[in-house]
N, C-alpha and C. Protein backbone atom coordinates (compact mmCIF):
# COMPACT_ATOMS: atom_id res chain seq x y z
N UNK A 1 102.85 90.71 103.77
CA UNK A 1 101.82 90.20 102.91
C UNK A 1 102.46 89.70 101.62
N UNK A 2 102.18 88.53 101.00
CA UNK A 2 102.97 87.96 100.22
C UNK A 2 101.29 87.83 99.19
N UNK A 3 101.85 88.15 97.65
CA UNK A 3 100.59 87.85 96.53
C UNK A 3 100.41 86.23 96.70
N UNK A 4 98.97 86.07 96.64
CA UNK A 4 98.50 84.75 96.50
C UNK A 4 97.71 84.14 97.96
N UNK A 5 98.18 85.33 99.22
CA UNK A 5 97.80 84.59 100.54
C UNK A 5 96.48 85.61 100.80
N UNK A 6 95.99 85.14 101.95
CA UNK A 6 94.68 85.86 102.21
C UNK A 6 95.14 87.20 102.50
N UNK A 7 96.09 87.13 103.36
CA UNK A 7 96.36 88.87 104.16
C UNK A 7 96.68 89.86 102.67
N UNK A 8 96.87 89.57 101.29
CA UNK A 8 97.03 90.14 100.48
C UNK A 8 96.06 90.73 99.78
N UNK A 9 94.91 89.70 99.55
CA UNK A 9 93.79 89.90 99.00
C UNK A 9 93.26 91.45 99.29
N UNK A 10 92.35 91.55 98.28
CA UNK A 10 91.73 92.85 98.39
C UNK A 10 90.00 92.59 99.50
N UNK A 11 89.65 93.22 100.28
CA UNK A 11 88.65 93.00 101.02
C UNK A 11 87.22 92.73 100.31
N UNK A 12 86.49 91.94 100.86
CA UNK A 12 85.24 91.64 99.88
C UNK A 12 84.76 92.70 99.62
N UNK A 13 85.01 94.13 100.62
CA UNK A 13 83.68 95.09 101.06
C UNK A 13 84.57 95.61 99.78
N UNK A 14 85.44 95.90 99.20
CA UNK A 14 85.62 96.78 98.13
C UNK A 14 85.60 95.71 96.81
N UNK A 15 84.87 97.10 95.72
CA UNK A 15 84.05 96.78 94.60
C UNK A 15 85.76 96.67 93.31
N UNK A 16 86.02 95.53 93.16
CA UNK A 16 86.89 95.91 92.06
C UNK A 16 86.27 94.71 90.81
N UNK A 17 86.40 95.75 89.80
CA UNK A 17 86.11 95.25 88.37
C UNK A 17 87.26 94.69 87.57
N UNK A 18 86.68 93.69 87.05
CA UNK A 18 88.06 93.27 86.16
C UNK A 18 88.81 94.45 85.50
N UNK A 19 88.32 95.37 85.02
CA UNK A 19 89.12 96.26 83.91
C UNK A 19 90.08 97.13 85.00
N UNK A 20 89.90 96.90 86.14
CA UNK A 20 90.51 98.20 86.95
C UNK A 20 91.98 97.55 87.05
N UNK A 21 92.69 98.79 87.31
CA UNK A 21 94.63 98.23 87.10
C UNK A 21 95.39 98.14 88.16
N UNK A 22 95.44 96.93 88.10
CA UNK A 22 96.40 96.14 89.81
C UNK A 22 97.95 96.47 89.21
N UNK A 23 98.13 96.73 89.83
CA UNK A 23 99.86 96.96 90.38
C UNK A 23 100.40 95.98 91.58
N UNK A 24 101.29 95.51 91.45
CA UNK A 24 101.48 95.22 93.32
C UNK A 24 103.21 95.98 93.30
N UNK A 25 102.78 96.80 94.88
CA UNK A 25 103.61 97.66 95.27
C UNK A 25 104.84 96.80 95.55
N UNK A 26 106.12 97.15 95.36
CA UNK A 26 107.13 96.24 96.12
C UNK A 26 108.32 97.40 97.05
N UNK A 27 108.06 98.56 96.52
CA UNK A 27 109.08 99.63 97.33
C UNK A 27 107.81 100.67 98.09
N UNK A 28 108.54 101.68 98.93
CA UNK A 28 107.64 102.40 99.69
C UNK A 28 106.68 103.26 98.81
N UNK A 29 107.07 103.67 97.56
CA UNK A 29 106.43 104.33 96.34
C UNK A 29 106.25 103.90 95.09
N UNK A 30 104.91 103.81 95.12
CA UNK A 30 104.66 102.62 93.84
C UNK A 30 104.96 103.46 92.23
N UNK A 31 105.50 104.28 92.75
CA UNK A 31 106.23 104.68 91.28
C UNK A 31 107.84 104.68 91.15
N UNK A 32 108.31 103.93 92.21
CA UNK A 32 109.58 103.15 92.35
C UNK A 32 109.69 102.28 90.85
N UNK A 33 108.91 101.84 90.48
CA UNK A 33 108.57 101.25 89.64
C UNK A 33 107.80 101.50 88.19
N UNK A 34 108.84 102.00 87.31
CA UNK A 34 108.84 103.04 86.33
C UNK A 34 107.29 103.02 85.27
N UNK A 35 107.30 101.63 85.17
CA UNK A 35 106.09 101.07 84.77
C UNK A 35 104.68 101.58 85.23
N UNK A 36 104.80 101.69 86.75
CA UNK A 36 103.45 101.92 86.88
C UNK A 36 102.96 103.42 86.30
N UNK A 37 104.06 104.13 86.74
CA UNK A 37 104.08 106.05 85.87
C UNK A 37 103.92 105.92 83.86
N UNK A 38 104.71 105.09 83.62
CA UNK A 38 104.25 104.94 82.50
C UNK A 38 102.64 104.10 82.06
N UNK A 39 102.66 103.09 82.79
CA UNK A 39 101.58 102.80 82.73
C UNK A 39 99.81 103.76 82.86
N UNK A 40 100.24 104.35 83.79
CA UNK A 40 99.31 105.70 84.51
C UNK A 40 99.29 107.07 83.10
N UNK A 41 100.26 107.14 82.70
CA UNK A 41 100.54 108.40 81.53
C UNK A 41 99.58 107.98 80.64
N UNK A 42 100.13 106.56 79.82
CA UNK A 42 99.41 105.72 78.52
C UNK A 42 97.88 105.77 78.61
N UNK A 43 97.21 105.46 79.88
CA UNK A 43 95.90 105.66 80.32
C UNK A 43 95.34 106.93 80.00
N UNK A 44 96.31 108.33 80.22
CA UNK A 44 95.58 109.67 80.03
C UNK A 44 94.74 109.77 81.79
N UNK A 45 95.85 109.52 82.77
CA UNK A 45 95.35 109.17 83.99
C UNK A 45 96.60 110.65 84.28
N UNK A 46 95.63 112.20 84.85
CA UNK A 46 96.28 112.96 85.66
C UNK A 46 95.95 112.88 87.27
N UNK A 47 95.33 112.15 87.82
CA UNK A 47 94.65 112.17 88.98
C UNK A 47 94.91 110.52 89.53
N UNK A 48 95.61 110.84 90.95
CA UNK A 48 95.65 109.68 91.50
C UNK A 48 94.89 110.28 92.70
N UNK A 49 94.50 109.11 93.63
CA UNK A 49 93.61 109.05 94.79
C UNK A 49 94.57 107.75 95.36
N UNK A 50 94.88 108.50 96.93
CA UNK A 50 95.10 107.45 96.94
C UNK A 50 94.84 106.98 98.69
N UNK A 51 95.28 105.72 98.64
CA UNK A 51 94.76 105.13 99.96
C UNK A 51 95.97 104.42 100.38
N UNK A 52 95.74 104.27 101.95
CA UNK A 52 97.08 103.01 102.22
C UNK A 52 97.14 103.00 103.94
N UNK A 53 98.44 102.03 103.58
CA UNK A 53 99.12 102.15 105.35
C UNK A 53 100.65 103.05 105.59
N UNK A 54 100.72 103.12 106.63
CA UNK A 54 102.35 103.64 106.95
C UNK A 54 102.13 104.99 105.94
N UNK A 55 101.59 106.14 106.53
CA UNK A 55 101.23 107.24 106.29
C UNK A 55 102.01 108.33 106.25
N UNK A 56 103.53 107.94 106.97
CA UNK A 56 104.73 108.39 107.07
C UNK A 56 105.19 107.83 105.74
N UNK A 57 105.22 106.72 105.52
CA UNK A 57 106.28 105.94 104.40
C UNK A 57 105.76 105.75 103.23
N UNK A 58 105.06 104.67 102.66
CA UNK A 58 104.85 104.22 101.75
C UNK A 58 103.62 105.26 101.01
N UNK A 59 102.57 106.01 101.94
CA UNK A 59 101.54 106.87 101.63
C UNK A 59 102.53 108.31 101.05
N UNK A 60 102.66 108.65 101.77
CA UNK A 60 103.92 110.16 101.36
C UNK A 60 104.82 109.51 100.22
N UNK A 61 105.33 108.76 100.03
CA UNK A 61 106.71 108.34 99.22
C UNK A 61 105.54 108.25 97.80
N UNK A 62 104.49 107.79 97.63
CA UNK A 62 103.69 107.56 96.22
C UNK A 62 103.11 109.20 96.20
N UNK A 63 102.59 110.00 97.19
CA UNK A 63 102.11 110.71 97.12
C UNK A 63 103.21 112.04 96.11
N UNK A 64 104.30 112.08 96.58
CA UNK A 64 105.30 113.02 96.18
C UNK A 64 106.12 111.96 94.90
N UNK A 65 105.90 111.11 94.25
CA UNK A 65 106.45 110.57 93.27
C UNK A 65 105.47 110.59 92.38
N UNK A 66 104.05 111.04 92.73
CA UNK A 66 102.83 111.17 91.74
C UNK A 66 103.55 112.60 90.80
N UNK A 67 103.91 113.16 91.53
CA UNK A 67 103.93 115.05 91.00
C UNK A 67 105.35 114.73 90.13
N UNK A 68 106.44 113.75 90.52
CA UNK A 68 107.27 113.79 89.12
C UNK A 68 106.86 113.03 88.14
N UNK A 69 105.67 112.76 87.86
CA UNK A 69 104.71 112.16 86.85
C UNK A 69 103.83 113.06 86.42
N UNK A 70 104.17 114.34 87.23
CA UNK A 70 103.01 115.15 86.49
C UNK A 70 101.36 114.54 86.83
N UNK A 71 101.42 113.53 87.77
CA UNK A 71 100.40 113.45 88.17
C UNK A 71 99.51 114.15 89.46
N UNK A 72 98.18 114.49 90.05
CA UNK A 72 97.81 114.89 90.95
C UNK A 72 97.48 114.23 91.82
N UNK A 73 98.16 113.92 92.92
CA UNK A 73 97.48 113.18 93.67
C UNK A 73 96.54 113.67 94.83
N UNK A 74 95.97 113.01 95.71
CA UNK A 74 95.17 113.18 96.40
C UNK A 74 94.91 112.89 97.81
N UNK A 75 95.03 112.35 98.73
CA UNK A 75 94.54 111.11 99.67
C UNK A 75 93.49 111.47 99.99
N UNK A 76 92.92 110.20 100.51
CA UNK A 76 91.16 109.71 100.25
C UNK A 76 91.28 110.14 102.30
N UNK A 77 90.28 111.37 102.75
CA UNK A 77 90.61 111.52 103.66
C UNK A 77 89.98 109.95 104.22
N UNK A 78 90.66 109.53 105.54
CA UNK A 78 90.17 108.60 106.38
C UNK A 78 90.00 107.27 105.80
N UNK A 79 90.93 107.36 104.23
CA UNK A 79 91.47 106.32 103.90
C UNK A 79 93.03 105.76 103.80
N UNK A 80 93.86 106.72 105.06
CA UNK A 80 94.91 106.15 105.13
C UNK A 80 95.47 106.20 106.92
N UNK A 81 96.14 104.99 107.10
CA UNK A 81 96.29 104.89 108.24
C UNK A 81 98.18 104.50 108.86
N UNK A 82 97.89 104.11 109.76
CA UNK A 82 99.42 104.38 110.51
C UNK A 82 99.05 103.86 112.36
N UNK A 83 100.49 103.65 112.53
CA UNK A 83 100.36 103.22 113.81
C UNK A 83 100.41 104.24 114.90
N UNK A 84 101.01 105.21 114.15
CA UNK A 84 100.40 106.67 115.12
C UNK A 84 99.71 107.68 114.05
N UNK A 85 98.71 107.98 114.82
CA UNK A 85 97.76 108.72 114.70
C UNK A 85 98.32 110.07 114.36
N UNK A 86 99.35 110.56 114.85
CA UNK A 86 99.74 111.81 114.58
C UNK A 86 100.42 111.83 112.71
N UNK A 87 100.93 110.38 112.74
CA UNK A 87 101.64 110.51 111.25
C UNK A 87 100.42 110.58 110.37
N UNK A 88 98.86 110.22 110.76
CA UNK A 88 97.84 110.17 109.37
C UNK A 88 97.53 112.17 109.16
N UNK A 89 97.32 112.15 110.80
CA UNK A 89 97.12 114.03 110.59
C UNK A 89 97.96 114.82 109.98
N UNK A 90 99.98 114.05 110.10
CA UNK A 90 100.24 115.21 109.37
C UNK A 90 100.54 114.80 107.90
N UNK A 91 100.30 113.82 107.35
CA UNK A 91 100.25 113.28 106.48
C UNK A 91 98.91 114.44 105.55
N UNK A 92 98.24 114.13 106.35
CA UNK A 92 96.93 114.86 105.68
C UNK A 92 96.89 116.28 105.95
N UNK A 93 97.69 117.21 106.59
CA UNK A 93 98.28 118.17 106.34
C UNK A 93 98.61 118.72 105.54
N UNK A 94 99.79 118.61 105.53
CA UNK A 94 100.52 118.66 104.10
C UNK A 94 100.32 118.26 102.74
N UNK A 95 99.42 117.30 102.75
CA UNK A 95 99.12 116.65 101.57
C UNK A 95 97.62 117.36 101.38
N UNK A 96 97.46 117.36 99.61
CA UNK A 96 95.81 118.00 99.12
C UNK A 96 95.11 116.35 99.46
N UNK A 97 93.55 116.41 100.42
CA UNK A 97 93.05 115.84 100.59
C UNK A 97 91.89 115.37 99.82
N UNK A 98 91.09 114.62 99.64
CA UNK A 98 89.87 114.74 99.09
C UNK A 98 88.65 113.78 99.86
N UNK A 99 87.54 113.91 100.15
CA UNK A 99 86.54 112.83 101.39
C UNK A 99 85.90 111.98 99.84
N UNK A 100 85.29 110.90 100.48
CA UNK A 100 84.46 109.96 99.70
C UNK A 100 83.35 110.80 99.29
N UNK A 101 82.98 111.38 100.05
CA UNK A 101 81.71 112.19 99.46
C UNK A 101 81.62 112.95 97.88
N UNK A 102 82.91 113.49 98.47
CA UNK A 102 83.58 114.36 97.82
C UNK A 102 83.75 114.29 96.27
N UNK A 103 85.09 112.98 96.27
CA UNK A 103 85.28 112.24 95.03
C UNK A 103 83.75 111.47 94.58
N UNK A 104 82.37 111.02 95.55
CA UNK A 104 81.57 110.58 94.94
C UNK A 104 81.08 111.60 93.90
N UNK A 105 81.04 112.56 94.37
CA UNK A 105 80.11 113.83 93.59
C UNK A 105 80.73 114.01 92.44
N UNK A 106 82.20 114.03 92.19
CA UNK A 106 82.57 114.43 91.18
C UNK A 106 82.72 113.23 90.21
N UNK A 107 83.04 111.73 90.49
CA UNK A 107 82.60 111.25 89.75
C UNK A 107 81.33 110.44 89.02
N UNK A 108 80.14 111.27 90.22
CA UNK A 108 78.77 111.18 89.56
C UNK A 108 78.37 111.79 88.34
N UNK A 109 77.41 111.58 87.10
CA UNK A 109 77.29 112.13 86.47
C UNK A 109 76.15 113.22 86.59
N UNK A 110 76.06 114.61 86.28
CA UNK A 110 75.11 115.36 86.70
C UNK A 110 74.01 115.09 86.74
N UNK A 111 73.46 116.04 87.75
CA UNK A 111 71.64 115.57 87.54
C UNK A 111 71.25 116.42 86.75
N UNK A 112 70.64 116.20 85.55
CA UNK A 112 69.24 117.10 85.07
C UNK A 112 67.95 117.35 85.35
């Protein structure tokens, strides 16, 4: 996927707002790239969520480069995938999970 072509684009079905912060990944861990950890700190951002492909590689490699940022990460269950099925399960194993539901609730604001 190369920036600028369709296969790059982000899907219509997801909601992104101008203010939200694009990165584009270029190594298996997008904190290969010192910037984005600094970038993520400056925010007051302890919590990543995250989503992806290659659930062996590029998902695990951000996931365990979140924590030398002192960040928490997460994966969005049944938002990360792989060409075998066994690498998303043990991916999500080992790794703290969190469901859409889940993260909806908590970043809803309470009911009174």
């Amino acid at each position: 996927m190369v920036p600028g072509t369709g296969q790059f684009e982000v899907s219509a079905s997801v909601r992104v707002e101008e203010t939200d912060l694009k990165a584009t990944k270029r190594h298996a861990s997008a904190f290969d790239n010192p910037e984005f950890g600094k970038t993520l700190q400056n925010m007051g951002c302890d919590t990543l969520m995250i989503v992806g492909l290659s659930a062996s590689g590029c998902v695990l490699a951000t996931y365990f480069g979140a924590l030398d940022w002192d960040i928490r990460p997460y994966l969005v269950k049944g938002g990360v995938a792989s060409a075998n099925e066994e690498h998303v399960r043990l991916a999500e194993e080992i790794c703290d999970t969190m469901t859409l539901d889940v993260l909806d609730n908590a970043l809803s604001p309470p009911v009174r």
